[in-house]
Protein backbone atom coordinates (compact mmCIF):
# COMPACT_ATOMS: atom_id res chain seq x y z
CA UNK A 1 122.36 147.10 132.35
CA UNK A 2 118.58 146.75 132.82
CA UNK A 3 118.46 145.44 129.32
CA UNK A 4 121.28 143.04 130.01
CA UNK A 5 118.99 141.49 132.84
CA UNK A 6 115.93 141.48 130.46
CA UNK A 7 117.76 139.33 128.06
CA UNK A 8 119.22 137.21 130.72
CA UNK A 9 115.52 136.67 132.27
CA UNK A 10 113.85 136.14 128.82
CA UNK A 11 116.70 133.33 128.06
CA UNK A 12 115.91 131.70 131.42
CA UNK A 13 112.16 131.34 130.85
CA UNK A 14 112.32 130.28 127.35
CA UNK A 15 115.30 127.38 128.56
CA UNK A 16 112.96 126.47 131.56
CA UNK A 17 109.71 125.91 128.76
CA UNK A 18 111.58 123.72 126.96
CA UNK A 19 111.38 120.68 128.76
CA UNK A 20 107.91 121.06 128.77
CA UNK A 21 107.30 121.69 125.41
CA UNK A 22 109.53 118.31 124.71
CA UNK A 23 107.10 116.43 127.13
CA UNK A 24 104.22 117.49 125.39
CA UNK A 25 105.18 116.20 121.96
CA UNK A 26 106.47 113.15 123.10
CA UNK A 27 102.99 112.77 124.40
CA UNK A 28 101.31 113.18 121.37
CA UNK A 29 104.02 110.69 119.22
CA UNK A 30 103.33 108.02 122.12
CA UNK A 31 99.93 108.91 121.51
CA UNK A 32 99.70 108.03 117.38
CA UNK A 33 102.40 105.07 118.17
CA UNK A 34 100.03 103.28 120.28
CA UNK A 35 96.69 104.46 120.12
CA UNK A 36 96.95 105.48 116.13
CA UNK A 37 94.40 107.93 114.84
CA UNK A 38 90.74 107.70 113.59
CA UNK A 39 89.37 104.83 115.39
CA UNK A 40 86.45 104.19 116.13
CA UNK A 41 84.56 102.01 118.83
CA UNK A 42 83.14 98.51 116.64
CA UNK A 43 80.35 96.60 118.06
CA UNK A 44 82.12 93.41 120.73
CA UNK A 45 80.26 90.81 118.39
CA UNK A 46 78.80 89.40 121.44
CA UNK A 47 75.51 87.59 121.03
CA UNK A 48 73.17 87.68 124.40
CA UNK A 49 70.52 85.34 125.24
CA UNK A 50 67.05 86.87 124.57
CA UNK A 51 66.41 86.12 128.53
CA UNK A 52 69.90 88.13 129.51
CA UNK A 53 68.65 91.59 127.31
CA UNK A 54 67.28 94.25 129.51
CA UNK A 55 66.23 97.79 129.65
CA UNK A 56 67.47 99.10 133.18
CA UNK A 57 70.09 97.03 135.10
CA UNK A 58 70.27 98.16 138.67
CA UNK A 59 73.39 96.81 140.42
CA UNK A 60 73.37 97.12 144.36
CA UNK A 61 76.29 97.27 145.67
CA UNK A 62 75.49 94.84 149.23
CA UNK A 63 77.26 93.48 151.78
CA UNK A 64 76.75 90.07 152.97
CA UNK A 65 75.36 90.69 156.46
CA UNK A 66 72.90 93.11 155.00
CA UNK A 67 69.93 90.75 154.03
CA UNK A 68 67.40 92.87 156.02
CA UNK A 69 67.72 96.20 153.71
CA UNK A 70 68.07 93.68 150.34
CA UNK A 71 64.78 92.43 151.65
CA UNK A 72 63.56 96.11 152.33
CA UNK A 73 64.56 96.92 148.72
CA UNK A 74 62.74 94.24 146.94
CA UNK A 75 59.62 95.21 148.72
CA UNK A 76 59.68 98.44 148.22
CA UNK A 77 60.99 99.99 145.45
CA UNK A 78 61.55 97.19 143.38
CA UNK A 79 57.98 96.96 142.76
CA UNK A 80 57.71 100.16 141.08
CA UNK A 81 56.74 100.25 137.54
CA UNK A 82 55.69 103.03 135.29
CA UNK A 83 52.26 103.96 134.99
CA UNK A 84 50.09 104.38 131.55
CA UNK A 85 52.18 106.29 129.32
CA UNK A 86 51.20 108.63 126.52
CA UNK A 87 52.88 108.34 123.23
CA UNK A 88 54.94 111.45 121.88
CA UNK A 89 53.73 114.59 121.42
CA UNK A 90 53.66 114.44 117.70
CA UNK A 91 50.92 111.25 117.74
CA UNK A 92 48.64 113.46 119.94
CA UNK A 93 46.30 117.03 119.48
CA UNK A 94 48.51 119.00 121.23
CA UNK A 95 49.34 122.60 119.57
CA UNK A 96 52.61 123.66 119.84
CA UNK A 97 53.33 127.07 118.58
CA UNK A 98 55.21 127.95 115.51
CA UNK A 99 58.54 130.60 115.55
CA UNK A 100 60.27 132.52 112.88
CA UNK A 101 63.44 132.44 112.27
CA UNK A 102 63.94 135.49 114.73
CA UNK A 103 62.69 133.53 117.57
CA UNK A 104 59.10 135.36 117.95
CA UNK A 105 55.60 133.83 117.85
CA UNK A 106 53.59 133.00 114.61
CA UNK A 107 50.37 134.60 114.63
CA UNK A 108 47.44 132.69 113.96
CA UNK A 109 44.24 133.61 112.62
CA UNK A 110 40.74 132.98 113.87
CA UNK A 111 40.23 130.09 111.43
CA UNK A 112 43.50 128.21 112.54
CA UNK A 113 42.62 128.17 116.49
CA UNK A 114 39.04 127.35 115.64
CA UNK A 115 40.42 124.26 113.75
CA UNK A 116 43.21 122.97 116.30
CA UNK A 117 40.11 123.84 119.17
CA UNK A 118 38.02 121.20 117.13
CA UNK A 119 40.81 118.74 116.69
CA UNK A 120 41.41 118.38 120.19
CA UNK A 121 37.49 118.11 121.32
CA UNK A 122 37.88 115.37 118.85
CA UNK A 123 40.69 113.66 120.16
CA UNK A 124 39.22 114.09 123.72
CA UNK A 125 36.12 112.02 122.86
CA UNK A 126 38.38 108.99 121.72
CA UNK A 127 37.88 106.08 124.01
CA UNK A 128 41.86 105.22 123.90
CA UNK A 129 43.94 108.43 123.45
CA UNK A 130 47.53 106.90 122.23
CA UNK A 131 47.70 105.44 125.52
CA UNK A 132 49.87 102.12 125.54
CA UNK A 133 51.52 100.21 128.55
CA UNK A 134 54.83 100.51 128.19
CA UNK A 135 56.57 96.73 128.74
CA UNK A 136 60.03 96.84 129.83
CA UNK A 137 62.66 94.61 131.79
CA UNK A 138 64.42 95.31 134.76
CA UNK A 139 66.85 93.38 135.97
CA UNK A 140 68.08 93.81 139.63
CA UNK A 141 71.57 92.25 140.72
CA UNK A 142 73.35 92.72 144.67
CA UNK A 143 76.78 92.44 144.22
CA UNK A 144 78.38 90.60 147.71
CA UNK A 145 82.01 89.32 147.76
CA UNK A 146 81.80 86.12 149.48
CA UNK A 147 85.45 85.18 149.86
CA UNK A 148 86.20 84.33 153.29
CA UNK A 149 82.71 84.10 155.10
CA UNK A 150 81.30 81.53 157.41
CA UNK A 151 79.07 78.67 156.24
CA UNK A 152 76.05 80.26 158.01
CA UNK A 153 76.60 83.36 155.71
CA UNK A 154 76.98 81.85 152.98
CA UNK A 155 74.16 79.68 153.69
CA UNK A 156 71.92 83.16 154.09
CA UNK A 157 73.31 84.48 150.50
CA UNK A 158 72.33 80.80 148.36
CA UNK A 159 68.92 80.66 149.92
CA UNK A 160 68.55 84.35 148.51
CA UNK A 161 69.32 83.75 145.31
CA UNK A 162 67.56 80.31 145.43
CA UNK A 163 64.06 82.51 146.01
CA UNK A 164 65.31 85.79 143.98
CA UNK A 165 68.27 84.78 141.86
CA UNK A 166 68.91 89.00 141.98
CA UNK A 167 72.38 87.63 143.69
CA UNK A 168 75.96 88.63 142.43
CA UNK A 169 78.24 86.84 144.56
CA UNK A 170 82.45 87.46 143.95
CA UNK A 171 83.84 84.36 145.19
CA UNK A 172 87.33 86.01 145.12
CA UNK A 173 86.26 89.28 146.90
CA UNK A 174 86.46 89.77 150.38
CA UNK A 175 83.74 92.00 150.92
CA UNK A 176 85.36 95.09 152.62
CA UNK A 177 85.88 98.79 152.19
CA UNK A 178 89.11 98.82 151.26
CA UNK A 179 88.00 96.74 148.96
CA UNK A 180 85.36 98.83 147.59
CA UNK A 181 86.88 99.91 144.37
CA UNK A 182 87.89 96.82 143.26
CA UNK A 183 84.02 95.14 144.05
CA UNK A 184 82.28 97.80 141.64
CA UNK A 185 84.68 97.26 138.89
CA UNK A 186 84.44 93.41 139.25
CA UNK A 187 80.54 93.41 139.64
CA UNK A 188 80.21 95.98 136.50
CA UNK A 189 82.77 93.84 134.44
CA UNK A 190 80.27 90.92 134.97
CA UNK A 191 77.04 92.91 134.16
CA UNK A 192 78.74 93.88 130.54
CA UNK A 193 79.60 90.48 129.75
CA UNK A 194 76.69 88.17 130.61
CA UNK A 195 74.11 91.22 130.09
CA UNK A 196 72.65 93.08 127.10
CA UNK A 197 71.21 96.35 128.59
CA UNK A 198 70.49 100.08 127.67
CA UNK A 199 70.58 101.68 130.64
CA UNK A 200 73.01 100.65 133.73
CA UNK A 201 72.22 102.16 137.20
CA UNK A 202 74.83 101.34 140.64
CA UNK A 203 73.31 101.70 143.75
CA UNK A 204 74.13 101.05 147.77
CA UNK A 205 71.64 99.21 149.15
CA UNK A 206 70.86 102.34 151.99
CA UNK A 207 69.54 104.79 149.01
CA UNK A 208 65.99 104.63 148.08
CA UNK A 209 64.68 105.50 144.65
CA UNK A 210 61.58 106.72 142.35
CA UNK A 211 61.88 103.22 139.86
CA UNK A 212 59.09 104.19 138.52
CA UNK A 213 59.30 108.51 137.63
CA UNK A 214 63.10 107.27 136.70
CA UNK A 215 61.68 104.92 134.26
CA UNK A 216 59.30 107.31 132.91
CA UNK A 217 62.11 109.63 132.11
CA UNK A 218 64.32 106.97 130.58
CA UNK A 219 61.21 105.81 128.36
CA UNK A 220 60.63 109.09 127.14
């Protein structure tokens, strides 16, 4: 009787995977059907204007009444830049240990500290020490929708990006929080296709940051 019950139990569970099981292979035909198999992502083709290609674009997500903290932004950390950079490690005097293949420390002789000890006095005497100034651009953009608002707003927004042009304005957003979603797909849709970048940062316009140690550490 017990065994009768098994059976019946072990029927039920294997009955009530099924289903499942069917789900996930037609998943994986819909899958190859529409998506096919070994693609890769190709290059859009898209040539940028030398002016539109960037290193770091920051979009700020803004709203329109907030001029005051856009204003605090671009005088703050805006104006951050990174300082004198060293080169890498490998253009420089700077020993670095050597490991064996079991992880542990190379000994060196006498001779071979005595020679990396005199290669570095050397380099320390150099004038210019593979220092450079790293140029980059930055490119700064406050995303607003604009749909809806009063001539005096809008009046406040155009003589922004008359002085900054750092302005994104959605002329078919209503600038909102339920709205929110849709603004930072919109704004980032428009960054990809007028913009050639590396690096793409979104920000609100009430967070503060380092521009310049975050720069460093994309640079290097």
């Amino acid at each position: 009787m017990a065994v009768g019950r098994y059976a019946h139990l072990h029927k039920r569970n294997c009955v009530g995977m099924l289903p499942t099981f069917c789900a996930f292979l037609a998943g994986v035909l819909l899958t190859i059907l529409i998506g096919g198999t070994g693609q890769r992502c190709e290059p859009s083709g898209r040539v940028y204007e030398v002016e539109n290609s960037y290193f770091l674009m920051l979009l700020i997500v803004s709203a329109p009444g907030n001029a005051e903290r856009r204003n605090a932004i671009r005088e703050s950390y805006l104006n951050l830049r990174p300082r004198m950079l060293n080169e890498s490690y490998e253009d420089e005097v700077i020993h670095v240990p050597t490991y064996d293949e079991r992880g542990l420390v190379v000994l060196e002789t006498v001779q071979q500290q005595r020679e990396s000890l005199e290669a570095y006095q050397l380099w320390r005497q150099k004038k210019i020490k593979n220092i450079k100034v790293i140029n980059f651009k930055v490119k700064t953009l406050f995303a607003v929708g604009t749909h809806g608002l009063s001539r005096a707003a809008r009046k406040v927004i155009y003589e922004e990006q008359r002085v900054y042009n750092d302005m994104l304005e959605l002329d078919d957003l209503q600038d909102s929080y339920a709205n929110l979603t849709t603004k930072v797909v919109q704004s980032m849709a428009h960054v990809d296709k007028v913009y050639d970048f590396k690096y793409l940062m979104k920000l609100d316009d009430d967070t503060y940051v380092k521009l310049d140690l975050l720069s460093e550490d994309l640079l290097g």
